[in-house]
Protein backbone atom coordinates (compact mmCIF):
# COMPACT_ATOMS: atom_id res chain seq x y z
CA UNK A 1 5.47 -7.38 -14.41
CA UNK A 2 6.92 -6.01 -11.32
CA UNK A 3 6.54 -2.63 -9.72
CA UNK A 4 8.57 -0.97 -7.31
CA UNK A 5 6.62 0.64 -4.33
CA UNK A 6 6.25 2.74 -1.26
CA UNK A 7 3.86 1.86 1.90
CA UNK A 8 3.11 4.19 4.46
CA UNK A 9 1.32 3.76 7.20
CA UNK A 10 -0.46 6.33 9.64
CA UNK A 11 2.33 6.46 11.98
CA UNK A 12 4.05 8.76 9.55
CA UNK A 13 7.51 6.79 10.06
CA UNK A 14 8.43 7.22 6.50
CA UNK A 15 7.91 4.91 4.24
CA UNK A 16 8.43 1.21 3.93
CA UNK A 17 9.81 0.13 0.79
CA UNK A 18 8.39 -2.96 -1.81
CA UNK A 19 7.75 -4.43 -4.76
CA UNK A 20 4.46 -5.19 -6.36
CA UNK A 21 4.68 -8.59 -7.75
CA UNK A 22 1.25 -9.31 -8.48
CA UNK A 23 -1.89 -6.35 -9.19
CA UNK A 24 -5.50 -6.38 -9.91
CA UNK A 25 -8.14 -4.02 -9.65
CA UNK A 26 -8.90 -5.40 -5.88
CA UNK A 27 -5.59 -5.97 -4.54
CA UNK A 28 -1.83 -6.77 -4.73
CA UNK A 29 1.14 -9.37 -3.83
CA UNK A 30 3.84 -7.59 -1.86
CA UNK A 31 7.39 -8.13 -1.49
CA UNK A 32 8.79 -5.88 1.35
CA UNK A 33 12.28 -4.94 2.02
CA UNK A 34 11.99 -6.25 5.64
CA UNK A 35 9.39 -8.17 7.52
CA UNK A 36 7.78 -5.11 9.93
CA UNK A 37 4.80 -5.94 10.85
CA UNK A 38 2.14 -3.69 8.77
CA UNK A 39 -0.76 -2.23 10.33
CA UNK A 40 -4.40 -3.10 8.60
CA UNK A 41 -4.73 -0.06 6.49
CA UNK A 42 -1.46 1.46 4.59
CA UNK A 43 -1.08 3.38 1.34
CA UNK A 44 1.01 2.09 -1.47
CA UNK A 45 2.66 4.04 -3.63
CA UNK A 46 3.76 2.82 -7.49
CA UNK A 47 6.89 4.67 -7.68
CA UNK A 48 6.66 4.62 -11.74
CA UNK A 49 3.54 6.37 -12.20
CA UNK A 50 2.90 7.55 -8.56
CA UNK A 51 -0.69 6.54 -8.20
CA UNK A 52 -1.60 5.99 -4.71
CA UNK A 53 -4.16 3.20 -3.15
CA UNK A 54 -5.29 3.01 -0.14
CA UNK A 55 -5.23 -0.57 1.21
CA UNK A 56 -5.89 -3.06 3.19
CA UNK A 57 -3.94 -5.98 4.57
CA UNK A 58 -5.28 -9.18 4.64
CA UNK A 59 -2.39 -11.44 5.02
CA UNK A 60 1.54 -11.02 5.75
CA UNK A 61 3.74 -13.89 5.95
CA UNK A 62 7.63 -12.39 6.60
CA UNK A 63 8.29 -9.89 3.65
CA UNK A 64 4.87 -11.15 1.46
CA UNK A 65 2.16 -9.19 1.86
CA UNK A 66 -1.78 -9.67 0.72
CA UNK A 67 -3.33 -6.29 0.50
CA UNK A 68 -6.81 -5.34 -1.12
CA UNK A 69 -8.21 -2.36 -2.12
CA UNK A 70 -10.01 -1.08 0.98
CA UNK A 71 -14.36 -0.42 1.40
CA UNK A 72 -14.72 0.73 4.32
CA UNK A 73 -13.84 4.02 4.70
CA UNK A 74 -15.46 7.17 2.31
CA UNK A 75 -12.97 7.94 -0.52
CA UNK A 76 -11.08 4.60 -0.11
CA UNK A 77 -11.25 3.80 -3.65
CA UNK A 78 -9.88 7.14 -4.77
CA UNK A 79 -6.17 7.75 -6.05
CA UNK A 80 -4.82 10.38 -4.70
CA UNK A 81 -2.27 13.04 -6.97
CA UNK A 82 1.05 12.20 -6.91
CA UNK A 83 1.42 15.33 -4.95
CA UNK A 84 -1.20 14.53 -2.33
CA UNK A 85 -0.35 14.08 1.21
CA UNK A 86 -0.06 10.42 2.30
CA UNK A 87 -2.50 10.13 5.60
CA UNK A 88 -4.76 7.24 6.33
CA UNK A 89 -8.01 8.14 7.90
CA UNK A 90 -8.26 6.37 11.93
């Protein structure tokens, strides 16, 4: 199943759009709509149910994207409201 998405990153440039081609409790396959660089920790955004992760990358190659659900920061495993502010903690 695929899942559209929304990354954003902490340079509050909008956001970057995807799709989720792969998902798992620990991480995700991305597809992006161009090849920017990401930075190591982004938010995605599942634009069907709006549940936030905050995540990070461990590969890009292009437009595909490895991410995984991010430990190292307090909170990182919570989703956010679908009304939340995006921010990622520095």
């Amino acid at each position: 199943m695929f899942y559209l998405a929304s990354i954003y990153t902490a340079e509050d440039t909008g956001c970057i759009r995807g799709v989720v081609n792969d998902i798992s409790d620990t991480g995700a396959c991305l597809t992006l709509k161009t090849s920017q660089a990401l930075p190591q920790l982004v938010i995605v955004k599942l634009d069907h149910d709006g549940v936030r992760k905050r995540v990070r990358v461990v590969w890009q190659k292009g437009r595909m994207v490895g991410v995984a659900v991010s430990d190292n920061q307090v909170g990182i495993d919570e989703i956010c409201s679908p009304g939340a502010p995006v921010r990622v903690a520095r």
